[in-house]
Protein backbone atom coordinates (compact mmCIF):
# COMPACT_ATOMS: atom_id res chain seq x y z
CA UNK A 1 -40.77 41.03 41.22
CA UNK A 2 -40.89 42.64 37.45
CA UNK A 3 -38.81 45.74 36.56
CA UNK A 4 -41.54 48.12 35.44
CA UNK A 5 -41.24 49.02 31.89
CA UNK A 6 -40.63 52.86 32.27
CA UNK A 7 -38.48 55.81 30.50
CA UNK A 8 -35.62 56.54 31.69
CA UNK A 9 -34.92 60.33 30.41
CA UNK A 10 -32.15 62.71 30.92
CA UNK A 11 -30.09 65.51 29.35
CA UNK A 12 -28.78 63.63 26.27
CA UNK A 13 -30.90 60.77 25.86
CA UNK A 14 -33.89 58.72 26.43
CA UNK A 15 -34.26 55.08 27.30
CA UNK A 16 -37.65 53.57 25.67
CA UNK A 17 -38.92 50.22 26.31
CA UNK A 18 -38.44 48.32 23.62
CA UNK A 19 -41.81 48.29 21.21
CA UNK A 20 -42.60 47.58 17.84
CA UNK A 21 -42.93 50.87 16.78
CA UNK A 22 -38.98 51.12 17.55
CA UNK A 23 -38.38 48.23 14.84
CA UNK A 24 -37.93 50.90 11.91
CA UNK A 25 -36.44 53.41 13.64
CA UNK A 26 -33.88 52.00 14.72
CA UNK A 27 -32.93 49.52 11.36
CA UNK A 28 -30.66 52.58 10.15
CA UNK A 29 -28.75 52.35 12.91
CA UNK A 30 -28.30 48.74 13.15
CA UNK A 31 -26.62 48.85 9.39
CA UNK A 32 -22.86 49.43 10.52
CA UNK A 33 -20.88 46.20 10.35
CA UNK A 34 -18.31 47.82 13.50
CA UNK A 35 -21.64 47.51 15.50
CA UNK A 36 -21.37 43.55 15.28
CA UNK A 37 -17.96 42.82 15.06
CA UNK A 38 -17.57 42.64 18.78
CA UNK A 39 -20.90 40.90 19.28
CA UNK A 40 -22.50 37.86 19.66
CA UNK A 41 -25.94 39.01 17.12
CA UNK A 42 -24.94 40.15 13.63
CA UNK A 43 -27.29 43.12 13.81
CA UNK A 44 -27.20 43.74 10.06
CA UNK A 45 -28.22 40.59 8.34
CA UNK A 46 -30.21 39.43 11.54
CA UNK A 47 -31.51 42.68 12.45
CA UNK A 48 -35.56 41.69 12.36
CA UNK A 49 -34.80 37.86 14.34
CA UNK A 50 -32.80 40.72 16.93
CA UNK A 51 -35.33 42.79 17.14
CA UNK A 52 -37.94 39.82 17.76
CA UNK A 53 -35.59 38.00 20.24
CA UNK A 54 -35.38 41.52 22.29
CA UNK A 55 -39.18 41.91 22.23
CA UNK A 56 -40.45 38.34 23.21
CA UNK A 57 -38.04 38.93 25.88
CA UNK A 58 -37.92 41.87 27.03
CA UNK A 59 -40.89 41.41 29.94
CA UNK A 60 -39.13 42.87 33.20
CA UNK A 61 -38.95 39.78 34.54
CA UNK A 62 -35.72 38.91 33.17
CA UNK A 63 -34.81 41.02 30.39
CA UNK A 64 -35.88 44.37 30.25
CA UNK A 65 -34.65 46.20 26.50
CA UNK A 66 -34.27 49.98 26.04
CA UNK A 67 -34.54 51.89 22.85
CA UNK A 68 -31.48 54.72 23.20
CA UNK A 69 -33.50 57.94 21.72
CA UNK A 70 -30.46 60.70 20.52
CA UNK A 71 -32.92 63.80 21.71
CA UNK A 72 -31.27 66.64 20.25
CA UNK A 73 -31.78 64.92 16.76
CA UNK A 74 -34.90 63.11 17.41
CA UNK A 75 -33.42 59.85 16.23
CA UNK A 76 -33.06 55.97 17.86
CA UNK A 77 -29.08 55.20 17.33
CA UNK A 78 -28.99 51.73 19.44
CA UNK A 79 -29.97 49.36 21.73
CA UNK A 80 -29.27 48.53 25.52
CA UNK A 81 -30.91 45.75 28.16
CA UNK A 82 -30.89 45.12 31.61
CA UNK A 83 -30.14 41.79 31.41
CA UNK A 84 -30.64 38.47 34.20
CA UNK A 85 -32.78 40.11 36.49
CA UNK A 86 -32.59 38.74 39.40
CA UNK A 87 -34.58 40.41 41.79
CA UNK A 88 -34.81 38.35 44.70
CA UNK A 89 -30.68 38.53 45.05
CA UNK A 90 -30.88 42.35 44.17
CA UNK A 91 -28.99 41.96 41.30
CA UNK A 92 -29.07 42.71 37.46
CA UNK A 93 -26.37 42.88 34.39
CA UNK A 94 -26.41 45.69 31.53
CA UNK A 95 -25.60 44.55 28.39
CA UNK A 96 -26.52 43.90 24.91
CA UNK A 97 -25.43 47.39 24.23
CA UNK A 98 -24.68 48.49 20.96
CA UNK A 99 -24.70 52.07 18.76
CA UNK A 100 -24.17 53.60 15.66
CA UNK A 101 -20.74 54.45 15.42
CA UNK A 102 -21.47 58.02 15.18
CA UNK A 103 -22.04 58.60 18.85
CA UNK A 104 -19.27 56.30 19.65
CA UNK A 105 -16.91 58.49 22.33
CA UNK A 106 -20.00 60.89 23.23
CA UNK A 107 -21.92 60.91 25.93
CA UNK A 108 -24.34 58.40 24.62
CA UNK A 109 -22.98 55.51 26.34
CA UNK A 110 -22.06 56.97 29.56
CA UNK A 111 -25.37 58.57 29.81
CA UNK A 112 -27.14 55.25 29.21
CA UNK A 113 -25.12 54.06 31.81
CA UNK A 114 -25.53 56.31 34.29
CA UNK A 115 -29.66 56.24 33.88
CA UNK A 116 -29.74 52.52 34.43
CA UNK A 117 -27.51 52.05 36.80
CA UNK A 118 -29.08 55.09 38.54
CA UNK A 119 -32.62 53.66 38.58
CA UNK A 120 -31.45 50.23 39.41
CA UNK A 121 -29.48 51.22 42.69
CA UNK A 122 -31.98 54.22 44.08
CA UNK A 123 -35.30 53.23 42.62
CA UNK A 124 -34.75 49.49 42.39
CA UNK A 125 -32.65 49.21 45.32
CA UNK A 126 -30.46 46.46 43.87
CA UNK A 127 -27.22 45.56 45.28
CA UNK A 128 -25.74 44.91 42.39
CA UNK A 129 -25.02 45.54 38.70
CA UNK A 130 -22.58 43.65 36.50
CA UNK A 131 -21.24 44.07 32.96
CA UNK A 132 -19.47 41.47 30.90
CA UNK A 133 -17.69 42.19 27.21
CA UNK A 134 -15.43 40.30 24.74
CA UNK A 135 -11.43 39.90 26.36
CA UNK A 136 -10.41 41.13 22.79
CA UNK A 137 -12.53 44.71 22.93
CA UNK A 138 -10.53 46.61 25.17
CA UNK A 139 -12.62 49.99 23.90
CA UNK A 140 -15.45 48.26 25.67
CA UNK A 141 -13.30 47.31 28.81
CA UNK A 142 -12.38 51.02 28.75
CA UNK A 143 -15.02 52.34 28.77
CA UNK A 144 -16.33 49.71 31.62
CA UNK A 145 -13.75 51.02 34.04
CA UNK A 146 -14.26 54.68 33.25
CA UNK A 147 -17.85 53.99 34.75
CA UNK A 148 -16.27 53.03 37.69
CA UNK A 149 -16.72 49.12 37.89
CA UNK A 150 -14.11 46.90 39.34
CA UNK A 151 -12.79 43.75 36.94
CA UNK A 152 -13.95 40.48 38.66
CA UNK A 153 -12.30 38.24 36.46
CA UNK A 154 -12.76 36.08 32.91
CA UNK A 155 -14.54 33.34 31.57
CA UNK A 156 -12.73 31.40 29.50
CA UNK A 157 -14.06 29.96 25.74
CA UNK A 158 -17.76 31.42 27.05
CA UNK A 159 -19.38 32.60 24.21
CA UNK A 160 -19.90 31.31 20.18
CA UNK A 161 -19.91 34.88 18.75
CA UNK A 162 -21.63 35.54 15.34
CA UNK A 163 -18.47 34.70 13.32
CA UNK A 164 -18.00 31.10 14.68
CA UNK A 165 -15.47 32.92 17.45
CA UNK A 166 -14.94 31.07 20.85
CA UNK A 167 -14.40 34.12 23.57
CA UNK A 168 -13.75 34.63 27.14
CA UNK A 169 -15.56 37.13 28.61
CA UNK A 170 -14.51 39.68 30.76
CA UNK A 171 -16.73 40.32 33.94
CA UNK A 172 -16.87 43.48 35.74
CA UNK A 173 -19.48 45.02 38.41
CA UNK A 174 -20.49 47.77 40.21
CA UNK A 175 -22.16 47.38 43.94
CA UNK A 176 -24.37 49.58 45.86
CA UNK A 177 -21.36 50.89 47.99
CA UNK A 178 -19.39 51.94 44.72
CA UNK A 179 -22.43 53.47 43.16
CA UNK A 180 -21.81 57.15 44.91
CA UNK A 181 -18.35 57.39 43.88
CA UNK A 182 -19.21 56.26 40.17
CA UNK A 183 -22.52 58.15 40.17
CA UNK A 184 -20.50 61.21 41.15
CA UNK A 185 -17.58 60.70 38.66
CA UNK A 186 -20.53 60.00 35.72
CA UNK A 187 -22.01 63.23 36.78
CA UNK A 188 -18.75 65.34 36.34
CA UNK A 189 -18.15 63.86 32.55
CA UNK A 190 -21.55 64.50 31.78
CA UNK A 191 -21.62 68.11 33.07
C-alpha cells in the first residue's frame, strides 16, 4: 500500500506534496545556517541535491515529503516527510523536518504535527508513528515530548551528520492508544 499524495490543510498551515514547482519557493527559506546545524543535509549549500533527493523519493511508498505552506502570508517556510513507511506493520516515522527560524516557537511545527499524525492514525489507520532527533538538540526533544510521544531510547554513534559529526539519536513514538490524549492536548495549544 502507497500513502496517497494529498494536502493536508488546517488553520495555520498547509502540507503540499512535494513538487517541482515548490523548488523556488521554498530556496529562501532553506538559506538559514541554524536550519542545518542540527541536521544531517546542509540545506544551504546542498539545497538543489535536497530538493532532488526529496522528490525522487518522495513516492508514498516509502517516503512521502510535504511542502509546509505559512497561509496567512502565502509563503513555503520548510520542509517535513513521513518517513519509512511501512504499511504492512501500520507504522511510519516523521522527520526530515526543518523551518525558517522565523516560525520557530509558533504553531508551525505543532500544527504540522498534529495534521500528519492526525491523517496517519484516523485516515491511515496506522498503529504507529515514531520520531527520532540528534541527543545534543534538546529544543527538538522538547518539542517531541510536548506532542505527547514517549522516549524509547538512543542509538548510539547512528548518524554521519553534515559536519563530519558521529550522533546518537534519540527515538521517541507515539501509538494509536496515545493518539487521543496527544491529539487532544495539540488541539488545546493550537486553539
Amino acid at each position: 500500500m502507497s500513502v496517497a499524495r494529498v494536502a493536508l490543510d488546517n488553520r495555520f498551515v498547509r502540507l503540499e506534496p512535494l513538487e517541482e514547482r515548490h523548488r523556488e519557493a521554498l530556496r529562501p527559506a532553506a538559506q538559514h545556517p541554524e536550519i542545518f546545524a542540527v541536521t544531517t543535509s546542509a540545506l544551504g549549500p546542498l539545497f538543489d541535491p535536497y530538493i532532488d533527493n526529496a522528490l525522487k523519493r518522495s513516492t508514498g511508498d516509502h517516503e512521502l515529503a510535504f511542502a509546509v505552506l505559512l497561509k496567512a502570508e502565502r509563503r513555503y517556510v520548510g520542509m517535513t516527510r513521513y518517513l519509512n513507511i511501512e504499511a504492512a506493520h501500520k507504522k511510519l516515522e516523521i522527520g526530515s523536518t526543518w523551518y525558517e527560524p522565523a516560525v520557530w516557537g509558533g504553531p508551525v511545527n505543532p500544527e504540522c504535527k498534529y495534521l500528519l499524525m492526525r491523517h496517519a492514525f484516523e485516515v491511515l489507520k496506522f498503529h504507529r508513528v515514531e520520531y527520532k532527533t540528534d541527543a545534543r538538540n534538546k529544543h527538538s526533544q522538547a518539542a517531541i515530548r510536548k506532542l505527547g510521544a514517549t522516549q524509547e531510547g538512543i542509538f548510539r554513534k547512528h548518524m554521519i551528520m553534515a559536519d563530519g559529526h558521529v550522533r546518537d539519536s534519540v527515538y521517541f513514538s507515539i501509538i494509536d492508544t496515545d493518539w487521543p490524549a496527544a491529539k487532544a492536548g495539540l488541539e488545546k495549544r493550537l486553539a
